[in-house]
C-alpha atoms as a PDB file:
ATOM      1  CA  UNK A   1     -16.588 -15.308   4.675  1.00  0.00           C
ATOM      2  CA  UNK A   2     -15.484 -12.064   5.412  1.00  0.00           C
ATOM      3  CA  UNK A   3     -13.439 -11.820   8.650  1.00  0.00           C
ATOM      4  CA  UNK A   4     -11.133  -8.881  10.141  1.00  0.00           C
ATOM      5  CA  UNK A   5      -7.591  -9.160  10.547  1.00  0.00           C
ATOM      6  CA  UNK A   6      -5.615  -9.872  13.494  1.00  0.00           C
ATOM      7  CA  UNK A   7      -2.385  -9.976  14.669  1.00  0.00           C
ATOM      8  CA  UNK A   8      -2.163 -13.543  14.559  1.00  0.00           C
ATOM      9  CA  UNK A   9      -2.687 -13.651  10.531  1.00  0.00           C
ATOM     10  CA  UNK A  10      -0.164 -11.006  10.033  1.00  0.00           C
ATOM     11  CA  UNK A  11       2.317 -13.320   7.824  1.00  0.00           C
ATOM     12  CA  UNK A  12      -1.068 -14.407   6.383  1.00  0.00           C
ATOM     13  CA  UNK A  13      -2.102 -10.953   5.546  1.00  0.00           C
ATOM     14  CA  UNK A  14       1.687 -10.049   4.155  1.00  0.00           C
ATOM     15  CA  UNK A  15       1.614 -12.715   1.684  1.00  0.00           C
ATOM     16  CA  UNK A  16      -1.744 -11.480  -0.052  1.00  0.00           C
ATOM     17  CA  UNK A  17      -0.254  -7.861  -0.344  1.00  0.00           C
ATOM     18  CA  UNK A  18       2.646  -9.005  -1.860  1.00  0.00           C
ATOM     19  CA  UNK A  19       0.556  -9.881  -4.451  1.00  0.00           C
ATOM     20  CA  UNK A  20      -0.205  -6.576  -5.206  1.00  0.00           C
ATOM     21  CA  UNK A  21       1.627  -4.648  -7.950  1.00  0.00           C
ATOM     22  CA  UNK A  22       3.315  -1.607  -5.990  1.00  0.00           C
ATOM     23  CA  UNK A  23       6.238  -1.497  -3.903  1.00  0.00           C
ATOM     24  CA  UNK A  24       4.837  -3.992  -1.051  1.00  0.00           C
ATOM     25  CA  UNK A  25       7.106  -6.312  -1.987  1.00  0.00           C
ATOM     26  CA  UNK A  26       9.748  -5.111   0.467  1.00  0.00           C
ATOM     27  CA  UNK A  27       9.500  -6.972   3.276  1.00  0.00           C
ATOM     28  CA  UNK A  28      10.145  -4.010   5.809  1.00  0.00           C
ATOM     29  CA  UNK A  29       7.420  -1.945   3.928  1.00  0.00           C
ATOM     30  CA  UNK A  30       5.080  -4.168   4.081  1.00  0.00           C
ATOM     31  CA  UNK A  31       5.780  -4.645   7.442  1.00  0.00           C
ATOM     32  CA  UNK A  32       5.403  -0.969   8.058  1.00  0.00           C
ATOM     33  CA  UNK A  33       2.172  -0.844   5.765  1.00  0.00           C
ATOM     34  CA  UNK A  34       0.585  -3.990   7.875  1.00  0.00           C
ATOM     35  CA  UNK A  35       1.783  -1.755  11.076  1.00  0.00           C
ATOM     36  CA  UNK A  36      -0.882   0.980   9.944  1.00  0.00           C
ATOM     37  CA  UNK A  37      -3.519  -1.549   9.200  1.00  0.00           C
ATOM     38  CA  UNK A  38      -3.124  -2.620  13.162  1.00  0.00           C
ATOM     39  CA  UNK A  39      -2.727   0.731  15.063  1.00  0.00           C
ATOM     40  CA  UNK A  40      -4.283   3.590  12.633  1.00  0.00           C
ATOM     41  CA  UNK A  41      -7.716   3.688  13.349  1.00  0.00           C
ATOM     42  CA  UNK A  42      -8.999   5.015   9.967  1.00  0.00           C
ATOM     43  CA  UNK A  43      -7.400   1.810   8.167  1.00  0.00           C
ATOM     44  CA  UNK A  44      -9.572  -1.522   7.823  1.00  0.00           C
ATOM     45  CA  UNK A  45      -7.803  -4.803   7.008  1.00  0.00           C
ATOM     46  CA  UNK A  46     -10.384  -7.890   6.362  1.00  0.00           C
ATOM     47  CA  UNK A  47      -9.325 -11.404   4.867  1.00  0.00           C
ATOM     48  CA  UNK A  48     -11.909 -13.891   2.955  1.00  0.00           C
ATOM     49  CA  UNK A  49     -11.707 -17.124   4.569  1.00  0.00           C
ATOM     50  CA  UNK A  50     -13.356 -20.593   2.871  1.00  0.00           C
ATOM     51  CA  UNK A  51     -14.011 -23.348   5.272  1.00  0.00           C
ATOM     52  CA  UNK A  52     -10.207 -23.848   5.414  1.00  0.00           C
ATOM     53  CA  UNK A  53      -7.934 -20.952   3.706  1.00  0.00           C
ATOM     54  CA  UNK A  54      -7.832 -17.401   3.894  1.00  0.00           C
ATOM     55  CA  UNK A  55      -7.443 -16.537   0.057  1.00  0.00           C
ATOM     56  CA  UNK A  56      -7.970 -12.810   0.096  1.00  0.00           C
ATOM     57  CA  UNK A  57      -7.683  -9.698   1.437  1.00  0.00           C
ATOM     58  CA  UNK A  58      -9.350  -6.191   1.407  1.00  0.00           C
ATOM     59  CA  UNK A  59      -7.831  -2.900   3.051  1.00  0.00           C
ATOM     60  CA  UNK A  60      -9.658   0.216   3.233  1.00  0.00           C
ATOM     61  CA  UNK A  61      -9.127   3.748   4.734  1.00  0.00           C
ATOM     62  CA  UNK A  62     -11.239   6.177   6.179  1.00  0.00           C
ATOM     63  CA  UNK A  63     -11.238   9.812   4.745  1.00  0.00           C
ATOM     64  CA  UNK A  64     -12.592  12.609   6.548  1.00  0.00           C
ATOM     65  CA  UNK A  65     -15.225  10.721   8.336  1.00  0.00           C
ATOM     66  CA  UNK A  66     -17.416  10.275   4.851  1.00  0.00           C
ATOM     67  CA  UNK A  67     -15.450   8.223   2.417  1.00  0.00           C
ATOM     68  CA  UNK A  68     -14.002   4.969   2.522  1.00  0.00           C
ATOM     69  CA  UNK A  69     -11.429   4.297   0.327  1.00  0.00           C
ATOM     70  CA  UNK A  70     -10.694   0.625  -0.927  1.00  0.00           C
ATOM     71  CA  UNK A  71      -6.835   0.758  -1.159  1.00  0.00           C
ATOM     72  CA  UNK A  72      -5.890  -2.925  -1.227  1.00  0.00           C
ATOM     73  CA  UNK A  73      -7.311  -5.894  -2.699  1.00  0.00           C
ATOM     74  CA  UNK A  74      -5.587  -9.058  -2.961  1.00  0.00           C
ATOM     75  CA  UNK A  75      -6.222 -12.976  -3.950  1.00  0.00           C
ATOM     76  CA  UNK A  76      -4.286 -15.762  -3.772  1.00  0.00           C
ATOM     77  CA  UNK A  77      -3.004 -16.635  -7.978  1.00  0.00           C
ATOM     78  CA  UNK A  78      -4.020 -19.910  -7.298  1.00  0.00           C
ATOM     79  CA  UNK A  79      -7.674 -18.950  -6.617  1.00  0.00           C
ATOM     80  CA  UNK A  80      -8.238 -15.975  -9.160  1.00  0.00           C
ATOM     81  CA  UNK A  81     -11.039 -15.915 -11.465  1.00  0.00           C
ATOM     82  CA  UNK A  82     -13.405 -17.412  -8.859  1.00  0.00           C
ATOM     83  CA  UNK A  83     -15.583 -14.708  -7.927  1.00  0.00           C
ATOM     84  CA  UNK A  84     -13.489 -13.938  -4.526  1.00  0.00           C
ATOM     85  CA  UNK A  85     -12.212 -10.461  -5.349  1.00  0.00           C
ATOM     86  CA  UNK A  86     -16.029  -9.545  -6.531  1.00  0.00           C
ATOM     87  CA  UNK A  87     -17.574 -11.182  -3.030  1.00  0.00           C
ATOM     88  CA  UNK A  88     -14.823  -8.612  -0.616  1.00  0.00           C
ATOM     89  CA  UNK A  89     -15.484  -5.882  -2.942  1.00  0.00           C
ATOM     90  CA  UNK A  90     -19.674  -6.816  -2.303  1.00  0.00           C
ATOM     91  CA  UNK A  91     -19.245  -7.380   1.292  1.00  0.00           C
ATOM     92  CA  UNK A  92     -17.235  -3.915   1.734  1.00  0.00           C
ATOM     93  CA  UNK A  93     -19.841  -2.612   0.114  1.00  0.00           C
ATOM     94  CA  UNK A  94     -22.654  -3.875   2.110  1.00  0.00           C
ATOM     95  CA  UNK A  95     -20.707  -3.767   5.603  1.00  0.00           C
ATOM     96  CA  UNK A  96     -19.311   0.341   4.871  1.00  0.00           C
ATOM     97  CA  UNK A  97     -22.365   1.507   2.540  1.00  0.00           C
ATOM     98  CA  UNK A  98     -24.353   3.291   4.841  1.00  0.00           C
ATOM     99  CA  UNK A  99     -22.154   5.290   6.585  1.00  0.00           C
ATOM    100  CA  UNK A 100     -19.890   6.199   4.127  1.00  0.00           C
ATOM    101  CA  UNK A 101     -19.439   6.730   0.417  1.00  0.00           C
ATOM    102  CA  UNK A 102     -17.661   3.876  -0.609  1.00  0.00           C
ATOM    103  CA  UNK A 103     -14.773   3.931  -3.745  1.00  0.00           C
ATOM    104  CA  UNK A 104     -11.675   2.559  -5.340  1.00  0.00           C
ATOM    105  CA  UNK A 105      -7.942   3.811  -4.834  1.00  0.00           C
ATOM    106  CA  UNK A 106      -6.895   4.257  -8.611  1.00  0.00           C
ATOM    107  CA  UNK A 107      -4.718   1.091  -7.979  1.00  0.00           C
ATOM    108  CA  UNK A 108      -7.545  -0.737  -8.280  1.00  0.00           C
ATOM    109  CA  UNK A 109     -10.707   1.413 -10.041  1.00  0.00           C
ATOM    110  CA  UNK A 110     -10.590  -1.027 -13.198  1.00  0.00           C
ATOM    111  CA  UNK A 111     -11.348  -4.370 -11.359  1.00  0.00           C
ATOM    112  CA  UNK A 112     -14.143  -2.283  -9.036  1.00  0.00           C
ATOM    113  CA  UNK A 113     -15.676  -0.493 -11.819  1.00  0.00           C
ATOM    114  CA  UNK A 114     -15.645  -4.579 -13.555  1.00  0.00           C
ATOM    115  CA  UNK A 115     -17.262  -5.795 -10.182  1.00  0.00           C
ATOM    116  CA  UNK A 116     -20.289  -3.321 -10.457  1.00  0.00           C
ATOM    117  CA  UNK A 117     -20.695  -4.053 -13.836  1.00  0.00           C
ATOM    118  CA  UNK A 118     -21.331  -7.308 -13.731  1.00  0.00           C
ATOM    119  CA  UNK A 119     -23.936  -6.534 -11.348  1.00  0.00           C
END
Protein backbone atom coordinates (compact mmCIF):
# COMPACT_ATOMS: atom_id res chain seq x y z
CA UNK A 1 0.00 0.00 0.00
CA UNK A 2 1.03 3.20 -1.00
CA UNK A 3 1.24 5.73 1.88
CA UNK A 4 2.89 9.39 2.11
CA UNK A 5 5.71 10.16 4.17
CA UNK A 6 5.87 11.76 7.42
CA UNK A 7 8.07 13.05 9.73
CA UNK A 8 7.83 10.25 11.94
CA UNK A 9 9.33 7.69 9.17
CA UNK A 10 12.11 9.99 8.40
CA UNK A 11 15.01 7.41 9.53
CA UNK A 12 12.66 5.00 7.71
CA UNK A 13 12.64 6.98 4.58
CA UNK A 14 16.71 7.67 4.88
CA UNK A 15 17.50 4.12 4.89
CA UNK A 16 15.62 3.35 1.47
CA UNK A 17 17.54 6.32 -0.24
CA UNK A 18 20.62 5.15 0.82
CA UNK A 19 19.97 2.50 -1.28
CA UNK A 20 20.13 4.47 -4.13
CA UNK A 21 23.31 4.75 -6.23
CA UNK A 22 24.22 8.63 -6.05
CA UNK A 23 25.73 10.56 -3.43
CA UNK A 24 22.79 10.00 -0.71
CA UNK A 25 24.89 8.12 1.15
CA UNK A 26 26.13 11.06 3.21
CA UNK A 27 24.29 11.21 6.04
CA UNK A 28 24.00 15.15 6.16
CA UNK A 29 22.86 15.07 2.43
CA UNK A 30 20.46 12.93 2.81
CA UNK A 31 19.36 14.69 5.59
CA UNK A 32 19.23 17.84 3.56
CA UNK A 33 17.58 15.90 0.52
CA UNK A 34 14.76 14.35 3.07
CA UNK A 35 14.53 18.24 4.31
CA UNK A 36 13.15 19.14 0.69
CA UNK A 37 10.91 16.17 0.53
CA UNK A 38 9.16 17.75 3.92
CA UNK A 39 9.03 21.57 3.28
CA UNK A 40 9.26 22.04 -0.75
CA UNK A 41 5.97 21.81 -1.93
CA UNK A 42 6.70 20.58 -5.51
CA UNK A 43 8.52 17.36 -3.97
CA UNK A 44 6.37 14.09 -3.16
CA UNK A 45 7.85 11.43 -0.86
CA UNK A 46 5.52 8.09 -0.58
CA UNK A 47 6.69 4.70 1.09
CA UNK A 48 5.06 1.08 0.19
CA UNK A 49 4.01 -0.44 3.29
CA UNK A 50 2.95 -4.50 3.56
CA UNK A 51 0.84 -5.37 6.48
CA UNK A 52 3.98 -4.87 8.64
CA UNK A 53 7.17 -3.14 6.82
CA UNK A 54 7.64 -0.24 4.82
CA UNK A 55 9.97 -1.74 2.00
CA UNK A 56 10.00 1.08 -0.50
CA UNK A 57 10.02 4.36 -1.40
CA UNK A 58 9.07 6.72 -4.33
CA UNK A 59 10.02 10.58 -4.58
CA UNK A 60 8.77 12.73 -7.22
CA UNK A 61 8.97 16.48 -8.16
CA UNK A 62 6.78 18.78 -9.69
CA UNK A 63 7.97 20.77 -12.83
CA UNK A 64 6.30 23.73 -14.01
CA UNK A 65 2.90 22.75 -12.92
CA UNK A 66 2.66 19.89 -15.90
CA UNK A 67 5.27 17.27 -15.30
CA UNK A 68 6.02 15.10 -12.58
CA UNK A 69 9.22 13.83 -12.39
CA UNK A 70 9.97 10.38 -10.62
CA UNK A 71 13.43 11.17 -9.07
CA UNK A 72 13.78 8.45 -6.43
CA UNK A 73 12.87 4.97 -6.22
CA UNK A 74 14.06 2.71 -3.66
CA UNK A 75 13.47 -1.06 -2.19
CA UNK A 76 14.67 -2.72 0.52
CA UNK A 77 17.72 -5.60 -1.06
CA UNK A 78 16.07 -7.97 0.91
CA UNK A 79 12.71 -7.60 -0.93
CA UNK A 80 13.87 -6.89 -4.64
CA UNK A 81 12.60 -8.80 -7.45
CA UNK A 82 9.08 -8.93 -5.95
CA UNK A 83 7.12 -6.74 -8.01
CA UNK A 84 7.36 -3.69 -5.33
CA UNK A 85 9.33 -1.19 -7.39
CA UNK A 86 6.74 -1.98 -10.47
CA UNK A 87 3.48 -1.53 -7.93
CA UNK A 88 5.02 2.48 -6.68
CA UNK A 89 5.95 3.10 -10.15
CA UNK A 90 1.90 1.86 -11.10
CA UNK A 91 0.44 3.63 -8.25
CA UNK A 92 2.42 7.02 -9.15
CA UNK A 93 1.15 6.53 -12.19
CA UNK A 94 -2.43 6.12 -11.43
CA UNK A 95 -2.44 8.68 -8.35
CA UNK A 96 -0.33 11.75 -10.69
CA UNK A 97 -1.66 10.64 -14.31
CA UNK A 98 -4.26 12.96 -14.84
CA UNK A 99 -2.95 16.01 -13.92
CA UNK A 100 0.33 15.76 -15.01
CA UNK A 101 2.61 14.08 -17.52
CA UNK A 102 4.26 11.63 -15.61
CA UNK A 103 8.29 10.44 -16.33
CA UNK A 104 11.55 9.08 -15.09
CA UNK A 105 14.69 11.15 -13.81
CA UNK A 106 17.50 9.50 -16.03
CA UNK A 107 18.64 7.86 -12.68
CA UNK A 108 16.10 5.66 -13.07
CA UNK A 109 14.53 5.63 -16.97
CA UNK A 110 15.85 1.89 -17.46
CA UNK A 111 13.84 0.20 -14.58
CA UNK A 112 10.58 2.61 -15.65
CA UNK A 113 10.86 2.04 -19.24
CA UNK A 114 11.18 -2.16 -17.85
CA UNK A 115 7.98 -1.47 -15.68
CA UNK A 116 5.84 -0.34 -18.77
CA UNK A 117 7.04 -2.99 -20.68
CA UNK A 118 6.00 -5.60 -18.92
CA UNK A 119 2.70 -4.14 -19.06
Amino acid sequence: MLIRYKKNMEKIAMGLLSFMPDDKKDVKKLQQYIKEYETNPDWHLYLWRNDEDILGAIGLRIEDGIHAVIQDLSVNPSHRNLGIGKKLVQEIKRLYSEKYIVYPSEQIRQFYEKCNAEN
